[in-house]
C-alpha atoms as a PDB file:
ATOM      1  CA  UNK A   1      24.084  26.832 -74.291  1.00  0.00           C
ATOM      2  CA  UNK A   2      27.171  25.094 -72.806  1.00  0.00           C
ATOM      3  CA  UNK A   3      28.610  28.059 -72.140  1.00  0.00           C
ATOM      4  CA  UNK A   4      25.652  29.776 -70.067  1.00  0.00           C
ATOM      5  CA  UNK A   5      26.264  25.641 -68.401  1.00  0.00           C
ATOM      6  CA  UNK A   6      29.489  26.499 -67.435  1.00  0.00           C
ATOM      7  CA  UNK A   7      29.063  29.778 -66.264  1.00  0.00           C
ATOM      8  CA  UNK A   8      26.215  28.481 -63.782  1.00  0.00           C
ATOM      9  CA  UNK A   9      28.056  25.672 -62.644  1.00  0.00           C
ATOM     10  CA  UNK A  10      31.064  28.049 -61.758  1.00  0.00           C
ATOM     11  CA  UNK A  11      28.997  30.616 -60.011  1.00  0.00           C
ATOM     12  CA  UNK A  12      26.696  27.652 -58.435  1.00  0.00           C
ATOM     13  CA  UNK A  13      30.401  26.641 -56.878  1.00  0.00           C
ATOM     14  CA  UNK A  14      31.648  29.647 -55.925  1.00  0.00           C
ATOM     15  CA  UNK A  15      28.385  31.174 -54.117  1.00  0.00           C
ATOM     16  CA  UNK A  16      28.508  27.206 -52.131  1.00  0.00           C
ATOM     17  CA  UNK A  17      32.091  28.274 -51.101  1.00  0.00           C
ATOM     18  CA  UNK A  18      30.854  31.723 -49.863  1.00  0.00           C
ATOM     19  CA  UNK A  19      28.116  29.968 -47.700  1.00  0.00           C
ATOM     20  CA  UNK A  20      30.217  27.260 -46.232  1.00  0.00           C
ATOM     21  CA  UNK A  21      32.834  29.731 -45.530  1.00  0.00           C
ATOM     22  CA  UNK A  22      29.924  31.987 -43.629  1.00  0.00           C
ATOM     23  CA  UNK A  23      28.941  29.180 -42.462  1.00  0.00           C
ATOM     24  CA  UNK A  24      31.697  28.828 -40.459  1.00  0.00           C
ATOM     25  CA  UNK A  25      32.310  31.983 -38.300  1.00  0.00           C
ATOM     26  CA  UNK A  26      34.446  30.239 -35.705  1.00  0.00           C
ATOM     27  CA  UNK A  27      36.801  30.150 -39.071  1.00  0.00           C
ATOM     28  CA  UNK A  28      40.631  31.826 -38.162  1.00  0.00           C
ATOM     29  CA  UNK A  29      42.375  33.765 -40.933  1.00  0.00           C
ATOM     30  CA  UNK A  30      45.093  31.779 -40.455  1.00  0.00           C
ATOM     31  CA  UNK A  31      42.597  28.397 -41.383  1.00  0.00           C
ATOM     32  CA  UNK A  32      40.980  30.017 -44.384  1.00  0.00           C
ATOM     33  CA  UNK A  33      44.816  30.753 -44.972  1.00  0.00           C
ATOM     34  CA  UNK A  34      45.828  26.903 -45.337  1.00  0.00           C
ATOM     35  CA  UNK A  35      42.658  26.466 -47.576  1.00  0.00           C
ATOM     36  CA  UNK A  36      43.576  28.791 -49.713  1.00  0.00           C
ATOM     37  CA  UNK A  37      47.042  27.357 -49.943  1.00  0.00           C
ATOM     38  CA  UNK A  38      46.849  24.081 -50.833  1.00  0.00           C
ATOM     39  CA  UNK A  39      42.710  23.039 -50.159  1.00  0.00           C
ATOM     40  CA  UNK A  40      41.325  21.394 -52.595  1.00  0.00           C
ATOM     41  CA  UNK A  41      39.130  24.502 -53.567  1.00  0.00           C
ATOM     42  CA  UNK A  42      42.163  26.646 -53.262  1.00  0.00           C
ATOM     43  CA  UNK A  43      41.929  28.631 -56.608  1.00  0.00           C
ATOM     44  CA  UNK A  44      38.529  29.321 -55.831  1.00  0.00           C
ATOM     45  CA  UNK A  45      39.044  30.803 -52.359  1.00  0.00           C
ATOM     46  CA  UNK A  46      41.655  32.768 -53.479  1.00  0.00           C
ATOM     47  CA  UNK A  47      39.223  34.560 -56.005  1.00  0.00           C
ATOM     48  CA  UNK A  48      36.542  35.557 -53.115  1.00  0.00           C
ATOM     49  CA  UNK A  49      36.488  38.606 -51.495  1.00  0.00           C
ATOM     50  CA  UNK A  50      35.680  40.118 -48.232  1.00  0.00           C
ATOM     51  CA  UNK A  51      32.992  42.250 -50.012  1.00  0.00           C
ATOM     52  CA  UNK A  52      31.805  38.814 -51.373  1.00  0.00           C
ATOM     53  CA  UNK A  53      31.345  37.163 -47.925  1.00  0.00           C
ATOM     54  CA  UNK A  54      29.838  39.957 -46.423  1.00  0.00           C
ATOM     55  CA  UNK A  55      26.779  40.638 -48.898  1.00  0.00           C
ATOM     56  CA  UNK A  56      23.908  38.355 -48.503  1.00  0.00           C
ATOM     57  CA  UNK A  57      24.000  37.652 -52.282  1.00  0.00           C
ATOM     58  CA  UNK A  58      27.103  37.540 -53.492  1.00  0.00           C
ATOM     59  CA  UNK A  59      26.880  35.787 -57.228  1.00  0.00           C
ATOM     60  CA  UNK A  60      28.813  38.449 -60.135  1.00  0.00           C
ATOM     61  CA  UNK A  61      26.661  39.903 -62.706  1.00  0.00           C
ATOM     62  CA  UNK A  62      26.420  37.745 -65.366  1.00  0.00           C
ATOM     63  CA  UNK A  63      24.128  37.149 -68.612  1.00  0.00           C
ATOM     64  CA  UNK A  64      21.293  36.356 -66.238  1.00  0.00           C
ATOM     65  CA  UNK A  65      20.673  39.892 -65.222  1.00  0.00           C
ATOM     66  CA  UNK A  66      17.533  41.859 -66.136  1.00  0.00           C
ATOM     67  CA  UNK A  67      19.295  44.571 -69.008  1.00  0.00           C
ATOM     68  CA  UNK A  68      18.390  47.844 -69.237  1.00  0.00           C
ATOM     69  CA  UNK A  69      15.020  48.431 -70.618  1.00  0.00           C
ATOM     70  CA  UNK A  70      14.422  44.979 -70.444  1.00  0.00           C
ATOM     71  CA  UNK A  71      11.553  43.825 -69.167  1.00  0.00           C
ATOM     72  CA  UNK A  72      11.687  40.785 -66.738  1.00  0.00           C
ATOM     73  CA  UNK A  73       9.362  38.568 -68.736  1.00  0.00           C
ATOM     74  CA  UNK A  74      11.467  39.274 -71.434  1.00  0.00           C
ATOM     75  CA  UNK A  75      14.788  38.457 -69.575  1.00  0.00           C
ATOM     76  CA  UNK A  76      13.086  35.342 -68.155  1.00  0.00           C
ATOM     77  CA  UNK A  77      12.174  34.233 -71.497  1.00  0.00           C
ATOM     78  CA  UNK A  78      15.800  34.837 -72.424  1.00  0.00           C
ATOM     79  CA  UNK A  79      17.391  32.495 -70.270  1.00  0.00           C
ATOM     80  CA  UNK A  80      14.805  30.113 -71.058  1.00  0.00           C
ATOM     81  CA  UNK A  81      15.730  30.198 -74.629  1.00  0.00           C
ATOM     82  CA  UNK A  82      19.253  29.817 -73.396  1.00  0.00           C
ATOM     83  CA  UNK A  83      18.091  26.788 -71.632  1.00  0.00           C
ATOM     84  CA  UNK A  84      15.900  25.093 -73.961  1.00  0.00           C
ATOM     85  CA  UNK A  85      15.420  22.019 -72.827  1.00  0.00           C
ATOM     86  CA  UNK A  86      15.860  22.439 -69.069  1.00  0.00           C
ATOM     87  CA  UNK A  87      13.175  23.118 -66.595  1.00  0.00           C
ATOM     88  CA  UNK A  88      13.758  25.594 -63.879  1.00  0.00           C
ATOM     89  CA  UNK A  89      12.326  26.193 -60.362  1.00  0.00           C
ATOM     90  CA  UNK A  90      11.420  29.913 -59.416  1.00  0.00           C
ATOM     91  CA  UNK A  91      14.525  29.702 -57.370  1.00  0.00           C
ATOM     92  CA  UNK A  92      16.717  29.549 -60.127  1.00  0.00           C
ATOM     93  CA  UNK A  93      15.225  32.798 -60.890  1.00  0.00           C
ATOM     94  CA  UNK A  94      15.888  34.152 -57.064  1.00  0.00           C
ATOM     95  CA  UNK A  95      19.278  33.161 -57.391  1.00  0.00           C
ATOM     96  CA  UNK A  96      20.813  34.259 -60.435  1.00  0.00           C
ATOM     97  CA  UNK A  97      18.783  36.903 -61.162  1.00  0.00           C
ATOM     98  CA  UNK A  98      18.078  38.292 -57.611  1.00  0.00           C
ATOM     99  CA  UNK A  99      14.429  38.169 -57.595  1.00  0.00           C
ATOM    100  CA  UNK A 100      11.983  37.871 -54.706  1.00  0.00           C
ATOM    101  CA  UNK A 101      10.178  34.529 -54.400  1.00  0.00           C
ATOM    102  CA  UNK A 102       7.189  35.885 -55.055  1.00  0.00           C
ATOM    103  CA  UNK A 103       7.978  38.021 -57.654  1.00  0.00           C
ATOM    104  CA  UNK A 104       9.415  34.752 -59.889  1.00  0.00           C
ATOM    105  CA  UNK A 105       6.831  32.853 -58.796  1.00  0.00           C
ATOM    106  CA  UNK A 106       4.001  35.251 -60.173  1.00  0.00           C
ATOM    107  CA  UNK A 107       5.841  36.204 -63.131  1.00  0.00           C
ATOM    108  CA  UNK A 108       7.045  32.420 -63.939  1.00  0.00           C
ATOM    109  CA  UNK A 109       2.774  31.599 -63.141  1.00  0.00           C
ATOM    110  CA  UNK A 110       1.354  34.035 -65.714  1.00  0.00           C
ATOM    111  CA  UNK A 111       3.772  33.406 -68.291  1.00  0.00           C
ATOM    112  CA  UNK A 112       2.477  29.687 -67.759  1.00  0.00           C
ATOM    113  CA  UNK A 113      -1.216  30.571 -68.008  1.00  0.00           C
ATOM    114  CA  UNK A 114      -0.488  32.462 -71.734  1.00  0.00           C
ATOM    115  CA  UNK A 115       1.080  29.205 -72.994  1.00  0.00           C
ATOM    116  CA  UNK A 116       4.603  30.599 -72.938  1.00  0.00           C
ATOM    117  CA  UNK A 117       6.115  28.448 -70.648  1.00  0.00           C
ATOM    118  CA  UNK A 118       4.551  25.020 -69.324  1.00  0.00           C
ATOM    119  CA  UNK A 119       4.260  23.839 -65.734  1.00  0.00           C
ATOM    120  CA  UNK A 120       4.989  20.549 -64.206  1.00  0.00           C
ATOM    121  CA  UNK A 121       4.971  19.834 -60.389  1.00  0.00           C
ATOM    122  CA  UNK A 122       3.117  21.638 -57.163  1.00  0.00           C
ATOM    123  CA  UNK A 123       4.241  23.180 -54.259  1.00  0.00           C
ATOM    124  CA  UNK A 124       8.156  23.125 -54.879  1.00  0.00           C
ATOM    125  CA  UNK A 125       8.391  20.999 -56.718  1.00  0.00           C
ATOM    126  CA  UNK A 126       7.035  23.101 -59.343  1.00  0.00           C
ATOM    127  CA  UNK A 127       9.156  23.499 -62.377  1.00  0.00           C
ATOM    128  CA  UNK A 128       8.936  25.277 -65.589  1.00  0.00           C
ATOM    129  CA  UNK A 129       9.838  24.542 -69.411  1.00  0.00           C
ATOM    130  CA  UNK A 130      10.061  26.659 -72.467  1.00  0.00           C
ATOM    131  CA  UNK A 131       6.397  25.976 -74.287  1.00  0.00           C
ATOM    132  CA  UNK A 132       7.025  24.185 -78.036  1.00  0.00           C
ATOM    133  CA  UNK A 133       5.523  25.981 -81.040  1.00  0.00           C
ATOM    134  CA  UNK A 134       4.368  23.331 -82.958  1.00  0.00           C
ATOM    135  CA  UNK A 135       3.499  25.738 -85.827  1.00  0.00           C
ATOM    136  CA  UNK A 136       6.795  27.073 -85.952  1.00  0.00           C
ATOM    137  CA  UNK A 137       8.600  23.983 -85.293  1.00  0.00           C
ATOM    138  CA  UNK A 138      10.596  25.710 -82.400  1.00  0.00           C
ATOM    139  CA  UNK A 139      10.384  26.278 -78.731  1.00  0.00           C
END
């Protein structure tokens, strides 16, 4: 579980680098040049690439992804396990596992109504949690 932490916390950086970075267009290469030299997200820059900064979603492939012959209920459920205890938005799902809105928002909804997950909040602030077996003593 800390390590799925960590590895969201590093892409959560990197992808805020790649927006502030396209955020900035009137950015030289010889700017982005003295970031990457001695900014204080230097190591970081230097890791991004032009292919990065160009796609719209540019997070790396990670543990989040749907697998092969997975289904997405069954991925979603995944990183819920990997996340026991934390409650996610449908736009964690958008983000790291490239989902349309809709799309996680439906999914994340019926899984709620069958008692999988549970649902807290409205609008968005809605937020979902891995449902607790009581019978097996487990979530």
């Amino acid at each position: 579980m800390v390590e799925t932490a960590m590895v969201l916390a590093e892409q959560a950086r990197r992808a805020a680098l790649i927006q502030a970075v396209r955020g900035r267009p009137g950015l030289t290469i010889e700017q982005l040049q003295a970031l990457i030299a001695k900014g204080a997200y230097a190591r970081e820059l230097q890791e991004i690439t032009i292919s990065e900064l160009l796609r719209p979603h540019a997070i790396r492939s990670t543990a989040l992804e749907v697998k092969s012959g997975e289904s997405l209920e069954a991925a979603i459920l995944r990183v819920f396990h990997q996340l026991p205890e934390r409650q996610l938005a449908s736009g964690f799902f958008c983000r790291y596992m490239g989902l349309e809105r809709w799309t996680a928002q439906k999914v994340l909804a019926e899984m709620a109504d069958r008692g999988l997950l549970v649902r807290s909040g409205k609008t968005s602030g809605t937020r979902y949690v891995l449902a607790y077996d009581r019978a097996a003593g487990h979530a």
